[in-house]
PDB file of N, CA and C in Angstrom:
ATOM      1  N   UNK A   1    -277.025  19.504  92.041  1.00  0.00           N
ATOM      2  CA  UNK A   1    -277.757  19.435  90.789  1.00  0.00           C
ATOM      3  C   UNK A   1    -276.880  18.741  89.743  1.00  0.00           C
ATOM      4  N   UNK A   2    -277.323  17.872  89.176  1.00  0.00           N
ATOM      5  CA  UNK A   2    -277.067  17.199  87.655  1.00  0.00           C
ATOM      6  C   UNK A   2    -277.247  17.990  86.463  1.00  0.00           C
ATOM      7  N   UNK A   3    -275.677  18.461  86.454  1.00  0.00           N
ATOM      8  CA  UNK A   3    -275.781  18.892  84.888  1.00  0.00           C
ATOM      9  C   UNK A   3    -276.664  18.339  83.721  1.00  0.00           C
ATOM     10  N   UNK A   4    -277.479  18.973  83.015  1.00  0.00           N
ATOM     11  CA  UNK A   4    -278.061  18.193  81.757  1.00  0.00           C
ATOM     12  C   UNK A   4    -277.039  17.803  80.746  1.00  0.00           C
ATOM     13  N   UNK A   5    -276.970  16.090  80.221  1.00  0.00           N
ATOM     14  CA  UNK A   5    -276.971  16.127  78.559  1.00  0.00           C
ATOM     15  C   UNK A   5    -277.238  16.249  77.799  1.00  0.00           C
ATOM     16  N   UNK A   6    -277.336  16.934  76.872  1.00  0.00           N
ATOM     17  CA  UNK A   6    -277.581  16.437  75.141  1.00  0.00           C
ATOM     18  C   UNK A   6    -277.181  15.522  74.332  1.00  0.00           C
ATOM     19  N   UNK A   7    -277.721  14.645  73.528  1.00  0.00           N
ATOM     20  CA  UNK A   7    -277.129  13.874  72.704  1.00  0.00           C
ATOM     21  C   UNK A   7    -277.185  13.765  71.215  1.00  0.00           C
ATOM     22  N   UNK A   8    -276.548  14.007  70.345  1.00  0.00           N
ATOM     23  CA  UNK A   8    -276.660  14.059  69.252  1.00  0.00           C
ATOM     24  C   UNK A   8    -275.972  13.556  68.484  1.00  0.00           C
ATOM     25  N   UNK A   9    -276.629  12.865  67.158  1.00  0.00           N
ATOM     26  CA  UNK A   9    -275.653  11.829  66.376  1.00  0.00           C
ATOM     27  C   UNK A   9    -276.143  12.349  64.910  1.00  0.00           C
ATOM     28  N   UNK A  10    -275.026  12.212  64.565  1.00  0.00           N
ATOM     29  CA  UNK A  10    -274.373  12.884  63.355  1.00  0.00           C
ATOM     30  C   UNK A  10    -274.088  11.486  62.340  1.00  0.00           C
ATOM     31  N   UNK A  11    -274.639  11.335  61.550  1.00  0.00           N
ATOM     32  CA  UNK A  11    -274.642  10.032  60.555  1.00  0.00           C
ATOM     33  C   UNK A  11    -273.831  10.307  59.040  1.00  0.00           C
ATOM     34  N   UNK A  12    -273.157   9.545  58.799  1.00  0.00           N
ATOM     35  CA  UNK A  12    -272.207   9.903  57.386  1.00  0.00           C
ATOM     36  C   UNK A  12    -272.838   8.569  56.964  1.00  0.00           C
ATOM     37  N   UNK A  13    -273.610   8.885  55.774  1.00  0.00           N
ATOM     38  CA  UNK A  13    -273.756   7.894  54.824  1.00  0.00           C
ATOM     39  C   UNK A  13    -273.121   8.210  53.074  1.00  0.00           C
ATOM     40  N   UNK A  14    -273.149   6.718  52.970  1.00  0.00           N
ATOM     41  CA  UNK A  14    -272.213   6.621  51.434  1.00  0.00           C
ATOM     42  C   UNK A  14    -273.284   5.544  50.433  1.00  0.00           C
ATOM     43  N   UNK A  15    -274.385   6.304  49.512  1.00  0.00           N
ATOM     44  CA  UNK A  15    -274.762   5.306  48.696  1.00  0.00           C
ATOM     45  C   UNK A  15    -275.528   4.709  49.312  1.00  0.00           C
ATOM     46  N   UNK A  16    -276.217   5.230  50.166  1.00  0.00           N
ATOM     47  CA  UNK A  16    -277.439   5.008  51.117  1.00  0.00           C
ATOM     48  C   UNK A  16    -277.236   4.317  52.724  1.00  0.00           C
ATOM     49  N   UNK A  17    -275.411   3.497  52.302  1.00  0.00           N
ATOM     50  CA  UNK A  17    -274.907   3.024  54.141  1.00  0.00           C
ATOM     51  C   UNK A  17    -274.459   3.611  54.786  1.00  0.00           C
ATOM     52  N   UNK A  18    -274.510   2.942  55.589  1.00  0.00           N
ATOM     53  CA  UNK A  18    -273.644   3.981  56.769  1.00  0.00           C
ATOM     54  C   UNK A  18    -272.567   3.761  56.947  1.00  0.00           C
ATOM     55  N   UNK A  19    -271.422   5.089  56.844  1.00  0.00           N
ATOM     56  CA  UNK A  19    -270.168   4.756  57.504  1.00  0.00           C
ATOM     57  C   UNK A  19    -270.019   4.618  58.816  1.00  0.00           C
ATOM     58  N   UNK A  20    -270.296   6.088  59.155  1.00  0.00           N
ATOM     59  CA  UNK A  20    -269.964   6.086  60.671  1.00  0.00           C
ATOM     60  C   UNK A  20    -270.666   7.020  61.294  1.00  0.00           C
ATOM     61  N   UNK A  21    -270.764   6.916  62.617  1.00  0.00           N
ATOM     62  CA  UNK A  21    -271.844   7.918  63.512  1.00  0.00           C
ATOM     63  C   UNK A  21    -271.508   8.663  64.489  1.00  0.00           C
ATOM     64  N   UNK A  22    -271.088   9.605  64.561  1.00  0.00           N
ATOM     65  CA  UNK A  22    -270.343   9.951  65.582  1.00  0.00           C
ATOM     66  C   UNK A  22    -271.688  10.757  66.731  1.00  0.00           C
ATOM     67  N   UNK A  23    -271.437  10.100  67.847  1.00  0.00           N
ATOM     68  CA  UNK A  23    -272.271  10.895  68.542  1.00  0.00           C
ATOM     69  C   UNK A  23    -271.460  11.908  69.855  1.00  0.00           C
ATOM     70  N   UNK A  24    -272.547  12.665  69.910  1.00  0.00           N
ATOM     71  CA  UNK A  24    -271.982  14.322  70.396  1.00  0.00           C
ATOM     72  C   UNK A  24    -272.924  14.286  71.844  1.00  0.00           C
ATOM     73  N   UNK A  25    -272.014  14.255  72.893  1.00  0.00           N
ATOM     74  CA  UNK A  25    -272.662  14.812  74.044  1.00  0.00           C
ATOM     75  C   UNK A  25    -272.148  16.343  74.447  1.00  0.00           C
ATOM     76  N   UNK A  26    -273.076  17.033  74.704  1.00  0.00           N
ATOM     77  CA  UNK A  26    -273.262  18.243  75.616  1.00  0.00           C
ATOM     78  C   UNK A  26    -273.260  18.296  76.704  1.00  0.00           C
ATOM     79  N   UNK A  27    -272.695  18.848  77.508  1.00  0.00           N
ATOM     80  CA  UNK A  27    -272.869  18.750  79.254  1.00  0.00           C
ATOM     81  C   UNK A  27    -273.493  20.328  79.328  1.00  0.00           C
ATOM     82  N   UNK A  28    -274.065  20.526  79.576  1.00  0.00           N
ATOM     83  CA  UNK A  28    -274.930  22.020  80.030  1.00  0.00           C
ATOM     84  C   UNK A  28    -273.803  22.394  81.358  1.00  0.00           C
ATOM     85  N   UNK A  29    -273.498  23.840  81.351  1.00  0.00           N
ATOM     86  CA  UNK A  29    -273.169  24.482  82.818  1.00  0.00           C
ATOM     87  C   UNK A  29    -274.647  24.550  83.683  1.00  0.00           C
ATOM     88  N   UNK A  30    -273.777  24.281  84.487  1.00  0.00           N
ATOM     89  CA  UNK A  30    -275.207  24.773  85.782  1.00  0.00           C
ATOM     90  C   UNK A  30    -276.145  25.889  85.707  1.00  0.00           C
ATOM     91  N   UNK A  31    -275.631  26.669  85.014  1.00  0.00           N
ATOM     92  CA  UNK A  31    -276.578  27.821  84.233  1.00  0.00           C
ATOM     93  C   UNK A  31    -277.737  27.426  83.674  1.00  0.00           C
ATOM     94  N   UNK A  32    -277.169  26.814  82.428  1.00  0.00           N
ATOM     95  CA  UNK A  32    -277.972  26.467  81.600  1.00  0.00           C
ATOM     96  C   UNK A  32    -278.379  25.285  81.916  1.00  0.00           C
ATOM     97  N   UNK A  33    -278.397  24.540  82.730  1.00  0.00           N
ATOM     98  CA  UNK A  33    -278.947  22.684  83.066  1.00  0.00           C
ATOM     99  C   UNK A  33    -280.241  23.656  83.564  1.00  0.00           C
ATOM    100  N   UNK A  34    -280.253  25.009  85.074  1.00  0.00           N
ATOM    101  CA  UNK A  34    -281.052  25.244  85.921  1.00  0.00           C
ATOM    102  C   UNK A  34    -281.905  26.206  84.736  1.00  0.00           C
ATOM    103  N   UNK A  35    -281.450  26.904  83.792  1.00  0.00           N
ATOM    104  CA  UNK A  35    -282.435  27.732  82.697  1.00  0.00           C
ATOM    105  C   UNK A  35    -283.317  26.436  81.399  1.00  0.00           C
ATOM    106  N   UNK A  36    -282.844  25.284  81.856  1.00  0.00           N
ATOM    107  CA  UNK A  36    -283.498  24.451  80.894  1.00  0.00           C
ATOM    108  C   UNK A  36    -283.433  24.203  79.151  1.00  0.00           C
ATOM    109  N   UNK A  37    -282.126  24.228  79.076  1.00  0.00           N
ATOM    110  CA  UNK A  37    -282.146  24.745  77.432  1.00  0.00           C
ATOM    111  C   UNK A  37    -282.136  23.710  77.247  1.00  0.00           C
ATOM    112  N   UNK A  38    -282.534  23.375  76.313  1.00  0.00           N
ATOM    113  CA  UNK A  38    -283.414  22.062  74.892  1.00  0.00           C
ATOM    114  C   UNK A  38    -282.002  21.568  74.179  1.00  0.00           C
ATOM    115  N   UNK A  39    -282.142  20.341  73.877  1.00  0.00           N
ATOM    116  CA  UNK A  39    -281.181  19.946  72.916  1.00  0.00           C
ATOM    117  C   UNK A  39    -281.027  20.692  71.632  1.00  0.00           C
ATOM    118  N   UNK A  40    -282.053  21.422  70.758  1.00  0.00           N
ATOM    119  CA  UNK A  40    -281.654  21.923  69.778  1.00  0.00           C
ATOM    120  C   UNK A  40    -280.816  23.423  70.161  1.00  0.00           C
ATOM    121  N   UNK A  41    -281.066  23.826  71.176  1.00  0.00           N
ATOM    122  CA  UNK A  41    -280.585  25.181  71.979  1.00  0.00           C
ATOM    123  C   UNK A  41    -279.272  24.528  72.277  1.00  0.00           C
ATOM    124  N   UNK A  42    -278.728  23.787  72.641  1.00  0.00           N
ATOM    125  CA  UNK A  42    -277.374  23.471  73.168  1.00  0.00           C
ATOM    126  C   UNK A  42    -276.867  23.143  72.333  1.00  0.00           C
ATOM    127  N   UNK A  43    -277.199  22.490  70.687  1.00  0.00           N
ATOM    128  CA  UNK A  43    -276.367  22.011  69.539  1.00  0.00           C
ATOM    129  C   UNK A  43    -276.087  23.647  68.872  1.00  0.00           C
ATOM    130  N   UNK A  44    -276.929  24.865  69.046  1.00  0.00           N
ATOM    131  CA  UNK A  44    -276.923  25.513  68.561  1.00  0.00           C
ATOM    132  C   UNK A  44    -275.845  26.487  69.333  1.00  0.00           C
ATOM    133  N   UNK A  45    -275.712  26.459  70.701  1.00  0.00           N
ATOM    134  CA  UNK A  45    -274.506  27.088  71.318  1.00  0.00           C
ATOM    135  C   UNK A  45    -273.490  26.159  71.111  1.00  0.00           C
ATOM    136  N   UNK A  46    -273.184  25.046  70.804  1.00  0.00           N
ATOM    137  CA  UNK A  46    -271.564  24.472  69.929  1.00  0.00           C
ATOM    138  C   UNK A  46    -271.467  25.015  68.593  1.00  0.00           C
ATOM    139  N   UNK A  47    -272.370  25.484  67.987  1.00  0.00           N
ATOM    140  CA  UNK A  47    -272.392  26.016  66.431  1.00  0.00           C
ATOM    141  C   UNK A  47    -271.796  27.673  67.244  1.00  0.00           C
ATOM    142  N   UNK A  48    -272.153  28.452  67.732  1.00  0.00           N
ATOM    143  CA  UNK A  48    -271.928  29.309  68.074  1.00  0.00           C
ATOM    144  C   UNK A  48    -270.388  29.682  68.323  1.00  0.00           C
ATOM    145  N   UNK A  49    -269.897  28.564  69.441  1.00  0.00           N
ATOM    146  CA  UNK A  49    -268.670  28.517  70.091  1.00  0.00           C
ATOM    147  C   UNK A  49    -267.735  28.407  68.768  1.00  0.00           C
ATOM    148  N   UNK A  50    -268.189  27.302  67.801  1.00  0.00           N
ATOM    149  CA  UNK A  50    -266.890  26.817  67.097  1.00  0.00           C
ATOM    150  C   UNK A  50    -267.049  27.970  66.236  1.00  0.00           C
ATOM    151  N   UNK A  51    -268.045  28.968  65.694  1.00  0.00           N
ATOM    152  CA  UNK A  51    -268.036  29.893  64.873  1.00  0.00           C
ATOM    153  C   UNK A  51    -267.333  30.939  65.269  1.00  0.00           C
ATOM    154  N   UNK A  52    -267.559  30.967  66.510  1.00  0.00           N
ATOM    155  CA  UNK A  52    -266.500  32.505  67.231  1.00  0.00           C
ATOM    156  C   UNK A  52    -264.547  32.085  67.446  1.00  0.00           C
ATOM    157  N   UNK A  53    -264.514  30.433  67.679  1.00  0.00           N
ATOM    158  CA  UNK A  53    -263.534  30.047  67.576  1.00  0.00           C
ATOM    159  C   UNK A  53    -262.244  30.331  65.787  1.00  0.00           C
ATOM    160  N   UNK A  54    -263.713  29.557  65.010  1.00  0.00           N
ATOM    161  CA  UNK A  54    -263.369  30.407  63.693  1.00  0.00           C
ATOM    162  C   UNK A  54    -262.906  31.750  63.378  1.00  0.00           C
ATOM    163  N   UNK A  55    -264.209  32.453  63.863  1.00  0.00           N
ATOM    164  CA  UNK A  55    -263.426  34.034  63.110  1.00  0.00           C
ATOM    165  C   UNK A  55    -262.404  34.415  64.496  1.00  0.00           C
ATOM    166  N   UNK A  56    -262.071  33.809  65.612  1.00  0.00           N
ATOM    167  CA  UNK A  56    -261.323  34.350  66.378  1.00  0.00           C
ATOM    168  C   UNK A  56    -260.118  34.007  66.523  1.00  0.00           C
ATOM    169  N   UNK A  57    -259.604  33.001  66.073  1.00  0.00           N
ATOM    170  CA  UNK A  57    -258.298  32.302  66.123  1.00  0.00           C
ATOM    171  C   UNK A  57    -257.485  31.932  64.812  1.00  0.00           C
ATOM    172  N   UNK A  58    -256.204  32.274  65.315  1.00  0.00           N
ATOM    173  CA  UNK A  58    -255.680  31.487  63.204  1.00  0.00           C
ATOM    174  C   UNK A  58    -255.993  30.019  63.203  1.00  0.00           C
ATOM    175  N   UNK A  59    -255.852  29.564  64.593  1.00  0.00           N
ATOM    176  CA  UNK A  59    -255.873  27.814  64.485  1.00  0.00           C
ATOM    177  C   UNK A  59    -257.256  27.676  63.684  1.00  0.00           C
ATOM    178  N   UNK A  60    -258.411  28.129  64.424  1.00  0.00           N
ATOM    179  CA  UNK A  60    -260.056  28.158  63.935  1.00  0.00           C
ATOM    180  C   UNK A  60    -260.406  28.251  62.522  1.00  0.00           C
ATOM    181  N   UNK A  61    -259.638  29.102  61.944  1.00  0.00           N
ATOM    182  CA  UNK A  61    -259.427  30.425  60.504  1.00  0.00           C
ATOM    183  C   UNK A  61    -258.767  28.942  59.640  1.00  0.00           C
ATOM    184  N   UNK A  62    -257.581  28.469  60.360  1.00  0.00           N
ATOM    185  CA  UNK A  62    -257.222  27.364  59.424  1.00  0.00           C
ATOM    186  C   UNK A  62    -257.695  26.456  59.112  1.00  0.00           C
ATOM    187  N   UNK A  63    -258.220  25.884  60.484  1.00  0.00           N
ATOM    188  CA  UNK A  63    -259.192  24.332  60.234  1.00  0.00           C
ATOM    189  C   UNK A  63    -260.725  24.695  59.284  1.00  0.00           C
ATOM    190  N   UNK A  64    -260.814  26.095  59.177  1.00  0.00           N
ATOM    191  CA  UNK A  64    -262.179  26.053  58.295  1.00  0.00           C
ATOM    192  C   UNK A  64    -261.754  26.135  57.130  1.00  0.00           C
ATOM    193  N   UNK A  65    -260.103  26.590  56.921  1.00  0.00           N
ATOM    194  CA  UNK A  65    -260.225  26.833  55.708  1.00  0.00           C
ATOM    195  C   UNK A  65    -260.014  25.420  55.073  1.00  0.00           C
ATOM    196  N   UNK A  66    -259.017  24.894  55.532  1.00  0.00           N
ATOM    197  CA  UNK A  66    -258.821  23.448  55.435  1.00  0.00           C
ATOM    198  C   UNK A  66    -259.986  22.527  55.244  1.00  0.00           C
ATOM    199  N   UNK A  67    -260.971  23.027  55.389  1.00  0.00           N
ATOM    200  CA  UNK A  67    -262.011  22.217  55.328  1.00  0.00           C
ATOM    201  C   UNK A  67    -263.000  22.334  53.780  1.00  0.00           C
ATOM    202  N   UNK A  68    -262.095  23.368  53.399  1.00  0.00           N
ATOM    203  CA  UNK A  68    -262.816  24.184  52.209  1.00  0.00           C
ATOM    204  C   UNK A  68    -264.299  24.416  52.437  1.00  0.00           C
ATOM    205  N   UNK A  69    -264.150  25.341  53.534  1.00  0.00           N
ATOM    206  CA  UNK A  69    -265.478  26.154  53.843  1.00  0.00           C
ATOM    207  C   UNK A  69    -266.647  25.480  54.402  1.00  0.00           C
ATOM    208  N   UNK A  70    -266.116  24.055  54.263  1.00  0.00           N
ATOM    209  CA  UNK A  70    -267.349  23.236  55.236  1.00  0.00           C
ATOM    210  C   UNK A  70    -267.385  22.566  56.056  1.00  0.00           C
ATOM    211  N   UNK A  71    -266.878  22.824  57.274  1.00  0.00           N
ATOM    212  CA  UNK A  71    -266.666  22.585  58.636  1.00  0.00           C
ATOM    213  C   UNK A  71    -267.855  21.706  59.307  1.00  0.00           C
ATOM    214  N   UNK A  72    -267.828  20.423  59.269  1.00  0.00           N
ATOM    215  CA  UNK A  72    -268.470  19.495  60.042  1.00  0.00           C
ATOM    216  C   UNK A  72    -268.028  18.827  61.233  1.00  0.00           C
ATOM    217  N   UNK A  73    -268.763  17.776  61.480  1.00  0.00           N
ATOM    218  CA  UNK A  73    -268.576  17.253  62.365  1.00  0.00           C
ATOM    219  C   UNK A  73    -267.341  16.126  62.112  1.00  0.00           C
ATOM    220  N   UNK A  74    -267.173  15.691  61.130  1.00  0.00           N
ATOM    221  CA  UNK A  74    -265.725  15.159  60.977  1.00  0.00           C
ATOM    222  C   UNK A  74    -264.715  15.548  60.716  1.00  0.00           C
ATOM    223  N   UNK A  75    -264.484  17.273  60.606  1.00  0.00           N
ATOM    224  CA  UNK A  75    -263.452  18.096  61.126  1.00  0.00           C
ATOM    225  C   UNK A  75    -263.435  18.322  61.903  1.00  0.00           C
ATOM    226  N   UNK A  76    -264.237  18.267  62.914  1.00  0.00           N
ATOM    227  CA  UNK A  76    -264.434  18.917  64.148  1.00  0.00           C
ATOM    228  C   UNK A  76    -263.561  18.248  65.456  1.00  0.00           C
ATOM    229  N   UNK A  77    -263.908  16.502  64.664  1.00  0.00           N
ATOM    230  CA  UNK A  77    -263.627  15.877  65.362  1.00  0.00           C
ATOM    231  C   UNK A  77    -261.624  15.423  65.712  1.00  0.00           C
ATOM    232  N   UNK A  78    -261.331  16.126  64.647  1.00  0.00           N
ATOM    233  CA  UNK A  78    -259.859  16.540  64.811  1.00  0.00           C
ATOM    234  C   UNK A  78    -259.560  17.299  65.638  1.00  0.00           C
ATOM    235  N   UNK A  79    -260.227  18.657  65.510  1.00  0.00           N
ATOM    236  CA  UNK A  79    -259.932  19.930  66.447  1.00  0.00           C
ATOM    237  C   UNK A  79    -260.738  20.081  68.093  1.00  0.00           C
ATOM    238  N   UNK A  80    -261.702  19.715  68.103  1.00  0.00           N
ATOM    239  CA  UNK A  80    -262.320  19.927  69.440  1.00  0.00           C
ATOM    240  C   UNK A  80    -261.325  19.449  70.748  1.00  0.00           C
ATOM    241  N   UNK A  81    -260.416  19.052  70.772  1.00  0.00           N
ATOM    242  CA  UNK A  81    -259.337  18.869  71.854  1.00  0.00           C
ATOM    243  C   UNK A  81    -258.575  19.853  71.504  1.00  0.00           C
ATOM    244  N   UNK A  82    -258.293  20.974  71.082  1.00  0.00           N
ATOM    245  CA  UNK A  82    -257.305  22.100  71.458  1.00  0.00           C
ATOM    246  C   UNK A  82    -258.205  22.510  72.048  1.00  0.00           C
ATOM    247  N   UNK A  83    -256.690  22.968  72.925  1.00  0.00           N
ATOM    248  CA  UNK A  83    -256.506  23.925  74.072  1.00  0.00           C
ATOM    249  C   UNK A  83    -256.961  25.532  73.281  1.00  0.00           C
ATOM    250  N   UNK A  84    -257.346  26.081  72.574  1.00  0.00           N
ATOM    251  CA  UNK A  84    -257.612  27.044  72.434  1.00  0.00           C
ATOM    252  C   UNK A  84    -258.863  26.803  72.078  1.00  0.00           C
ATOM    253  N   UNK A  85    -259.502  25.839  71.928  1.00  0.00           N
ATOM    254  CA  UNK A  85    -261.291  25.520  71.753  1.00  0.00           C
ATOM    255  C   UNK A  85    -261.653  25.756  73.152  1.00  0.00           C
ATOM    256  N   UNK A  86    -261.554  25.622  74.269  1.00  0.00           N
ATOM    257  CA  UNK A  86    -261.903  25.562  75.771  1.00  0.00           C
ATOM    258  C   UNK A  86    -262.719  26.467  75.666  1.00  0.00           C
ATOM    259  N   UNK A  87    -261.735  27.576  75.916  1.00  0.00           N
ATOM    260  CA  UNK A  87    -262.808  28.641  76.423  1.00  0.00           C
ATOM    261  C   UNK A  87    -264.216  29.079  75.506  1.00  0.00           C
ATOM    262  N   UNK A  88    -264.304  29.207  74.324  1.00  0.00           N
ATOM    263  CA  UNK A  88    -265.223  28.971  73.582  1.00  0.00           C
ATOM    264  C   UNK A  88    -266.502  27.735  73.828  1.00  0.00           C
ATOM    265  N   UNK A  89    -266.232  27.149  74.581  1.00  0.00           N
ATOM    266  CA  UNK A  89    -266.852  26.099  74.804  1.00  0.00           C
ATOM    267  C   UNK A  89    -267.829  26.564  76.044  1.00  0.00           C
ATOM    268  N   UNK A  90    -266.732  27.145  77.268  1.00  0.00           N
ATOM    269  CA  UNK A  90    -267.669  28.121  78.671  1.00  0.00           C
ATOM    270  C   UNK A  90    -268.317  28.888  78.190  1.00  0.00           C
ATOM    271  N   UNK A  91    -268.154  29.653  77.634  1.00  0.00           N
ATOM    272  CA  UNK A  91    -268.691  31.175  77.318  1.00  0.00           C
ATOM    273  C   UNK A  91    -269.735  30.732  76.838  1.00  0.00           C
ATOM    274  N   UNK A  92    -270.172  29.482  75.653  1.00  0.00           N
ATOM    275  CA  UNK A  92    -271.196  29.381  75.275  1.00  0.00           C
ATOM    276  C   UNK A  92    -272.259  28.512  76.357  1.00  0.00           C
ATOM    277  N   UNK A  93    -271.326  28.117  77.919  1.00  0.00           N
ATOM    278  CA  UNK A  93    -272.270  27.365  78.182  1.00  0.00           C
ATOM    279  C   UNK A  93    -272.486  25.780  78.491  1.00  0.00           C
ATOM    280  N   UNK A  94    -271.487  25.122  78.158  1.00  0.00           N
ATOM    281  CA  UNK A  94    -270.857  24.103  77.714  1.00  0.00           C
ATOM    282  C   UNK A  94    -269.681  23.746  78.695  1.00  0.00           C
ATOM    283  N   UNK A  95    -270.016  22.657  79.851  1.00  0.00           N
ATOM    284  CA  UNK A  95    -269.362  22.492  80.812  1.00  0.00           C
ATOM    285  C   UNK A  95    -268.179  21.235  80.215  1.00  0.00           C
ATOM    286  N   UNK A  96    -268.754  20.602  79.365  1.00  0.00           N
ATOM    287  CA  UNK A  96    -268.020  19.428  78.757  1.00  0.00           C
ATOM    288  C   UNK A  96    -268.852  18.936  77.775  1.00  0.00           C
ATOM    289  N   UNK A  97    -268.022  18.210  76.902  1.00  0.00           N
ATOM    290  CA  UNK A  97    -267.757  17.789  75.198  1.00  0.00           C
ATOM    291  C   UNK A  97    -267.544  16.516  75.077  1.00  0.00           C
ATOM    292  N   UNK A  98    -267.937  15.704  74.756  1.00  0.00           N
ATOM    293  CA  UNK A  98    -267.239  14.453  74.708  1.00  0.00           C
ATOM    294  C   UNK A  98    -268.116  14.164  73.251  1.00  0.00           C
ATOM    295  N   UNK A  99    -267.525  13.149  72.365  1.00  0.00           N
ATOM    296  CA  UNK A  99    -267.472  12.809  70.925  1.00  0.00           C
ATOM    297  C   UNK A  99    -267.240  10.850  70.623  1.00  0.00           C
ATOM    298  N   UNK A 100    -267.723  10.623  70.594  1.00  0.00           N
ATOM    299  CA  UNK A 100    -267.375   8.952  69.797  1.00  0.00           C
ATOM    300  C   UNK A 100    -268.058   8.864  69.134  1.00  0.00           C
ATOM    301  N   UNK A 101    -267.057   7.729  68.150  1.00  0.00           N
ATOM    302  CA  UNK A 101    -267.906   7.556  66.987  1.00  0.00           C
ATOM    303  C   UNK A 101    -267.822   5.677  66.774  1.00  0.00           C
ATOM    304  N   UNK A 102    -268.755   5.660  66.301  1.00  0.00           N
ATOM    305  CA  UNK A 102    -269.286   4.194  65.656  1.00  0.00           C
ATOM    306  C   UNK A 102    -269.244   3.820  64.247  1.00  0.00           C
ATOM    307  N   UNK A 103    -268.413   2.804  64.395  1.00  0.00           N
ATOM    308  CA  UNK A 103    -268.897   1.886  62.557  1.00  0.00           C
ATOM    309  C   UNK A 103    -269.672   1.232  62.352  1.00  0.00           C
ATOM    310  N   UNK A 104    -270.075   1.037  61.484  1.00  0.00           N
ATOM    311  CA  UNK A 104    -271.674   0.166  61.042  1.00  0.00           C
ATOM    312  C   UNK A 104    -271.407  -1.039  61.765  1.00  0.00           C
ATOM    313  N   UNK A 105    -270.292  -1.985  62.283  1.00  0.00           N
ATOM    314  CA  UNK A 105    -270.332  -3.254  62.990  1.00  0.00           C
ATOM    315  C   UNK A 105    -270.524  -2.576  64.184  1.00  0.00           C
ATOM    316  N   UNK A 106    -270.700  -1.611  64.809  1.00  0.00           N
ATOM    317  CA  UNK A 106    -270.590  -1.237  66.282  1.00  0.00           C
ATOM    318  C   UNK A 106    -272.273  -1.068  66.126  1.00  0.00           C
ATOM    319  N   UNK A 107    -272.994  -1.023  65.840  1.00  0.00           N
ATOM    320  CA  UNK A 107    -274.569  -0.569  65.541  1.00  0.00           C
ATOM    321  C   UNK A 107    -274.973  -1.876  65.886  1.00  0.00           C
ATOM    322  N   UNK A 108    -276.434  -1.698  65.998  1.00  0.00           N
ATOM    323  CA  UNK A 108    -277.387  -2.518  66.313  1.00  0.00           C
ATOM    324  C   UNK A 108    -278.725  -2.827  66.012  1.00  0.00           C
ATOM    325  N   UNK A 109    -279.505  -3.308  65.349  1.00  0.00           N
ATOM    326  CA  UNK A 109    -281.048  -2.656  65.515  1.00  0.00           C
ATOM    327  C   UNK A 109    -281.981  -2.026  66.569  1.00  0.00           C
ATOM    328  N   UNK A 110    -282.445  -1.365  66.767  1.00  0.00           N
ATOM    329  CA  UNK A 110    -283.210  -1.010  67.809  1.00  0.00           C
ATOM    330  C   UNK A 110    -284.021  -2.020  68.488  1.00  0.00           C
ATOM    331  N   UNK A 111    -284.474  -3.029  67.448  1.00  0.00           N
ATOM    332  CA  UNK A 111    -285.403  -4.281  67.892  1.00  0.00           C
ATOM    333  C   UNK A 111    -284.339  -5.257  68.453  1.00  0.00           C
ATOM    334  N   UNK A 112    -283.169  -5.310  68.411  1.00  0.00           N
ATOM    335  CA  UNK A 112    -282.433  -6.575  69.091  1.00  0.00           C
ATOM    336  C   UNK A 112    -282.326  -7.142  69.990  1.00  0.00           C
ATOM    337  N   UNK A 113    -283.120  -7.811  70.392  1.00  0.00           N
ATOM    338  CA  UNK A 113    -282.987  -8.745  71.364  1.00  0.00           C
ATOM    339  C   UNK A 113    -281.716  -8.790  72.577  1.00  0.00           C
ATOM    340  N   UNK A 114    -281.939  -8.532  73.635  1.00  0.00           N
ATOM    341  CA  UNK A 114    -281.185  -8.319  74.807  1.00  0.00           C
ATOM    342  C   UNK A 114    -280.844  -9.228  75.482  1.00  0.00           C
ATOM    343  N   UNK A 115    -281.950 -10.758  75.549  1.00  0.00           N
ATOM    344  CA  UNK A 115    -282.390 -11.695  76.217  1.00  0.00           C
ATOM    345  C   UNK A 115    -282.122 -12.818  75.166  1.00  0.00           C
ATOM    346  N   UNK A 116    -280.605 -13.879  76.056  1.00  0.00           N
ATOM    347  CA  UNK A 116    -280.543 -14.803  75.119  1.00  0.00           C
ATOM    348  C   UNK A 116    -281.514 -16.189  75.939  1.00  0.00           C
ATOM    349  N   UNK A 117    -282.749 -16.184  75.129  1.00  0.00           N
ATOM    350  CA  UNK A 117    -283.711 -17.697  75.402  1.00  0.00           C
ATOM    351  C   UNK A 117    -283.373 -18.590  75.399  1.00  0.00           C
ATOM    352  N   UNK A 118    -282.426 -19.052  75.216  1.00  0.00           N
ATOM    353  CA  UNK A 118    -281.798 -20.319  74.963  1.00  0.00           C
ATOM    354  C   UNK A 118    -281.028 -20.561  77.012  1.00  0.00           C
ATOM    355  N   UNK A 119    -280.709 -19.372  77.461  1.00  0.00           N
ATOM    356  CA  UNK A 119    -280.645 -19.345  78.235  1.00  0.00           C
ATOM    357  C   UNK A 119    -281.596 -19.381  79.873  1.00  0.00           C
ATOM    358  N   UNK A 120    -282.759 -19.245  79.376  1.00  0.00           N
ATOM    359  CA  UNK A 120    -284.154 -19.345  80.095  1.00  0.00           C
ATOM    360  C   UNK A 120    -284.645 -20.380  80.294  1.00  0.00           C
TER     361      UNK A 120
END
């Protein structure tokens, strides 16, 4: 069986542009790929994990505070590679994490043309 993904992108805009986009994959455990949980169900067990990581760890306790209480996805994206995020990550469910992000030159339109005609 094929673990399920989730995908989710997280947009920072400034003054209506865009900086940057970081998008968020989910890997479901085999648990949860075979119980079927929904992308909003799997963004909501990483909210879970990093919240128990929070009140459970000084590292967690620091990076929120450091954040002055508002812990996003571009703090996150500092901390989600400790070694003390892991297990928080199983427990909720969450076989693997992976994170990149994009700058407005890395984007594309959705309508863009794939097919260079000139070549046809």
């Amino acid at each position: 069986m094929i673990n399920k993904i989730h995908n989710h992108a997280f947009i920072r805009t400034d003054r209506g542009n865009v900086n940057i986009i970081a998008v968020v994959d989910i890997t479901d455990s085999e648990k949860d790929t075979r119980s079927g949980r929904s992308a909003k169900e799997a963004l909501e067990a990483l909210k879970k994990a990093i919240t128990r990581w929070v009140s459970e760890t000084d590292e967690g306790a620091e990076a929120y505070a450091n954040s002055s209480e508002d812990y996003n996805i571009g703090d996150f994206l500092g901390d989600f590679e400790s070694l003390s995020f892991a297990p928080y990550l199983a427990s909720a469910g969450i076989e693997c994490l992976e994170i990149n992000t994009l700058s407005p030159d890395e984007t594309n339109s959705y309508d863009h043309h794939l097919v260079d005609e000139s070549g046809l």
